[in-house]
Protein backbone atom coordinates (compact mmCIF):
# COMPACT_ATOMS: atom_id res chain seq x y z
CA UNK A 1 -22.78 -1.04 3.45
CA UNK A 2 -20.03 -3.16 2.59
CA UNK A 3 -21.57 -5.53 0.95
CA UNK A 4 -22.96 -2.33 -1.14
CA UNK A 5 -20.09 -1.33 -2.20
CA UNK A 6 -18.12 -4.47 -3.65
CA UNK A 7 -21.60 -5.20 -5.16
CA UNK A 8 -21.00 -1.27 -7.12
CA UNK A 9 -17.16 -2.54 -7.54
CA UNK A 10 -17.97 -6.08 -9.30
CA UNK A 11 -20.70 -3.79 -11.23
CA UNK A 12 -18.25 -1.29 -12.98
CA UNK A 13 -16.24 -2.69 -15.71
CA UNK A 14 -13.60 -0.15 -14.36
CA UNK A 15 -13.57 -1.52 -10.68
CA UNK A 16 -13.51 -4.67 -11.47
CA UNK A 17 -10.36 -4.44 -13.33
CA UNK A 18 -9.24 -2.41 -11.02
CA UNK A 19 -10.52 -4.98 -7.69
CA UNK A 20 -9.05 -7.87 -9.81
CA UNK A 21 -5.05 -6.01 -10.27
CA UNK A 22 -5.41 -5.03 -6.01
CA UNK A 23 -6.49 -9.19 -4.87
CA UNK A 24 -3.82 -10.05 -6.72
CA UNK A 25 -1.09 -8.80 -3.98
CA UNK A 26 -0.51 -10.40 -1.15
CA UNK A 27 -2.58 -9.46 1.99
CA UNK A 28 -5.05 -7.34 -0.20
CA UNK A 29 -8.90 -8.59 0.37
CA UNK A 30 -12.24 -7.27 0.22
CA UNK A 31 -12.11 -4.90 2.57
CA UNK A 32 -8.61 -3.07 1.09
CA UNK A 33 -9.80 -3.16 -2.27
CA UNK A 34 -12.85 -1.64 -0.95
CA UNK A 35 -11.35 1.42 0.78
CA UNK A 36 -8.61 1.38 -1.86
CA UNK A 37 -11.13 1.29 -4.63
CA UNK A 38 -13.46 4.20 -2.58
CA UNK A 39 -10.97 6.29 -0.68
CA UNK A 40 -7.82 6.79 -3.09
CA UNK A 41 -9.25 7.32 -6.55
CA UNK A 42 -5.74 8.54 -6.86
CA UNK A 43 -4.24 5.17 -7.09
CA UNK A 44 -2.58 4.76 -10.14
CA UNK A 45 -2.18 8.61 -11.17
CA UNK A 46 0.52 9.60 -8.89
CA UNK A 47 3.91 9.35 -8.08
CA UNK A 48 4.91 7.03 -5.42
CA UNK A 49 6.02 10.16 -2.84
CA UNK A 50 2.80 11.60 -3.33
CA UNK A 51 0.74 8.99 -3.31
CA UNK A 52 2.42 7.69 0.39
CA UNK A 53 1.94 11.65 1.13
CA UNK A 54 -1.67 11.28 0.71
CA UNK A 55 -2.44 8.27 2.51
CA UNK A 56 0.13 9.34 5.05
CA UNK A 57 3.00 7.15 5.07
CA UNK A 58 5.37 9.13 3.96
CA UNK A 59 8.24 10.05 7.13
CA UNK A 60 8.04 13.76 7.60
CA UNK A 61 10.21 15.83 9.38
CA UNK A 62 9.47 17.96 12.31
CA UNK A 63 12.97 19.73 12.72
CA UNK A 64 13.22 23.12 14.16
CA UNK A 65 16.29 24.39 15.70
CA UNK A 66 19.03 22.20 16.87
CA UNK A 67 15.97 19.42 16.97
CA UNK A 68 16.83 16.60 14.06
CA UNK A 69 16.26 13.29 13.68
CA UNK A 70 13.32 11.04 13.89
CA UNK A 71 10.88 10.99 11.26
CA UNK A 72 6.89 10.16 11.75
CA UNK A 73 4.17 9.58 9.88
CA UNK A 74 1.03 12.06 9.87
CA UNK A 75 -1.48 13.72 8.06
CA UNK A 76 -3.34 11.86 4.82
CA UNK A 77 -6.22 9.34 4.74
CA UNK A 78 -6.61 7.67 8.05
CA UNK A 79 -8.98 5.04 7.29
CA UNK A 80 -6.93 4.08 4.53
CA UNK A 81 -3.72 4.06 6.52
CA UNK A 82 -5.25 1.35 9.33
CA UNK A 83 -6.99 -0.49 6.17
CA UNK A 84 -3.11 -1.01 5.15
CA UNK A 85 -1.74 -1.57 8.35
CA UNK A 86 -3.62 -4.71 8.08
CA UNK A 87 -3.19 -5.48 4.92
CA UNK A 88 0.82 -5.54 5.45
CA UNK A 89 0.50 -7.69 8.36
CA UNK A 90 -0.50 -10.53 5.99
CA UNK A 91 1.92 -9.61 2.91
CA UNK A 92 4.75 -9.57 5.56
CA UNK A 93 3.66 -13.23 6.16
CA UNK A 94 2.82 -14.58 2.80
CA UNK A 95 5.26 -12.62 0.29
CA UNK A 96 8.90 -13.55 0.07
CA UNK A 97 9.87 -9.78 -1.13
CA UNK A 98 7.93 -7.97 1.62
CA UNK A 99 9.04 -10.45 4.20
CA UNK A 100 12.75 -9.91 3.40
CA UNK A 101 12.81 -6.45 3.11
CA UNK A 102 10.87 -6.43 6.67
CA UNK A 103 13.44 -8.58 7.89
CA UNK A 104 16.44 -6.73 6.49
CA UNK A 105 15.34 -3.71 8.29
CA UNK A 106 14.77 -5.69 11.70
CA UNK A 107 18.42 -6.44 11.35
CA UNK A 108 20.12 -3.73 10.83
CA UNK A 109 17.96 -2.29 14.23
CA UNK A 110 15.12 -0.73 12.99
CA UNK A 111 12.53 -0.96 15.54
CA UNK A 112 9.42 -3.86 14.38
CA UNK A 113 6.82 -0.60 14.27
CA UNK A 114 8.98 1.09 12.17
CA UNK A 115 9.53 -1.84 9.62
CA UNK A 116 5.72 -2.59 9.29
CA UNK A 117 5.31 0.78 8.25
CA UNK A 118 8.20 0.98 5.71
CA UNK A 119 6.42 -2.25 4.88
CA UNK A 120 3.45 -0.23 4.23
CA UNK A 121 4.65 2.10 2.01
CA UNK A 122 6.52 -0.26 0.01
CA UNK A 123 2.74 -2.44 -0.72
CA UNK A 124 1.15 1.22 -1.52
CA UNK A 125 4.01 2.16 -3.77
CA UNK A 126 3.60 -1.31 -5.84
CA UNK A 127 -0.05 -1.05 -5.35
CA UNK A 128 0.02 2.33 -6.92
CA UNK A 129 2.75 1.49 -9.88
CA UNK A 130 0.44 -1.77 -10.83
CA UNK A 131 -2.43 0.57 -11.26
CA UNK A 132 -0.49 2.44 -13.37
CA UNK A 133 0.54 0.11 -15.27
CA UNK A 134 -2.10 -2.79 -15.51
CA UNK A 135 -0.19 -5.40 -14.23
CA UNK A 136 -0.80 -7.75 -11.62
CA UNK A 137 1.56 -8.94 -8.47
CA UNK A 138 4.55 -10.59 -8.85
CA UNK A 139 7.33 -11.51 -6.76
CA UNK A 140 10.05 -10.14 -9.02
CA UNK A 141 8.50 -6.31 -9.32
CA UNK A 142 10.90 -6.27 -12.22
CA UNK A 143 8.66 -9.04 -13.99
CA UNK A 144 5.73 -7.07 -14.32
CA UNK A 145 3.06 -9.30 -15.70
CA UNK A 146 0.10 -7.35 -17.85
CA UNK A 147 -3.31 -8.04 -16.78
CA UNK A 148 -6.01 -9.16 -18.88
């Protein structure tokens, strides 16, 4: 079945643009653009809170009471969530940006769970504004780089 459906994704003129903007980040492969490509037809189209909502990134709060405090993440696209749980394991190793901000957090005492997935949010968020905007990955977000 996979090999079904990147065959349908280097098919479509539209997938493939959008298969060659997602390999271009750090830690995305065949299998994330695959579930990406499939599972969030969103990408691209939505704001970066909702877009983290809907996968199920985003911290929510469960606060009731005098209870406050910790945040979790819940809900959205499950199969998408563990595709990117992956996928951040590798950007954390090969992209400077990613790597850093992982590390700042680590620092200042966030717990190493808690920076992956902070980690994973971050890749959706730039996954989702390169959709929007064409552009492939770069190092310096701020640098956007259209893609052909």
């Amino acid at each position: 079945m996979d090999d079904d459906l990147y065959g349908a994704i280097k098919k479509s003129p539209l997938w493939r643009v959008k298969e060659q903007i997602l390999r271009s980040a750090p830690g995305i492969g065949r299998v994330s653009t695959c579930a990406l490509v499939a599972q969030v037809p969103e990408l691209g189209r939505l704001t970066g809170r909702k877009i983290s909502a809907l996968v199920g990134v985003a911290p929510f709060n469960r606060d009731s009471g005098t209870l406050r405090g910790k945040r979790a993440i819940w809900g959205g696209r499950a199969t998408v969530r563990h595709t990117l749980y992956m996928a951040t394991l590798t950007a954390i190793r090969r992209s400077p940006s990613i790597r850093a901000f992982y590390d700042r957090l680590v620092a200042a005492g966030k717990p190493k769970k808690v920076a992956h997935v902070a980690c994973m949010r971050k890749l959706l968020v730039r996954l989702n504004a390169m959709m929007r905007d064409g552009a492939t990955w770069t190092e310096d977000f701020s640098q956007v780089t259209a893609a052909a």
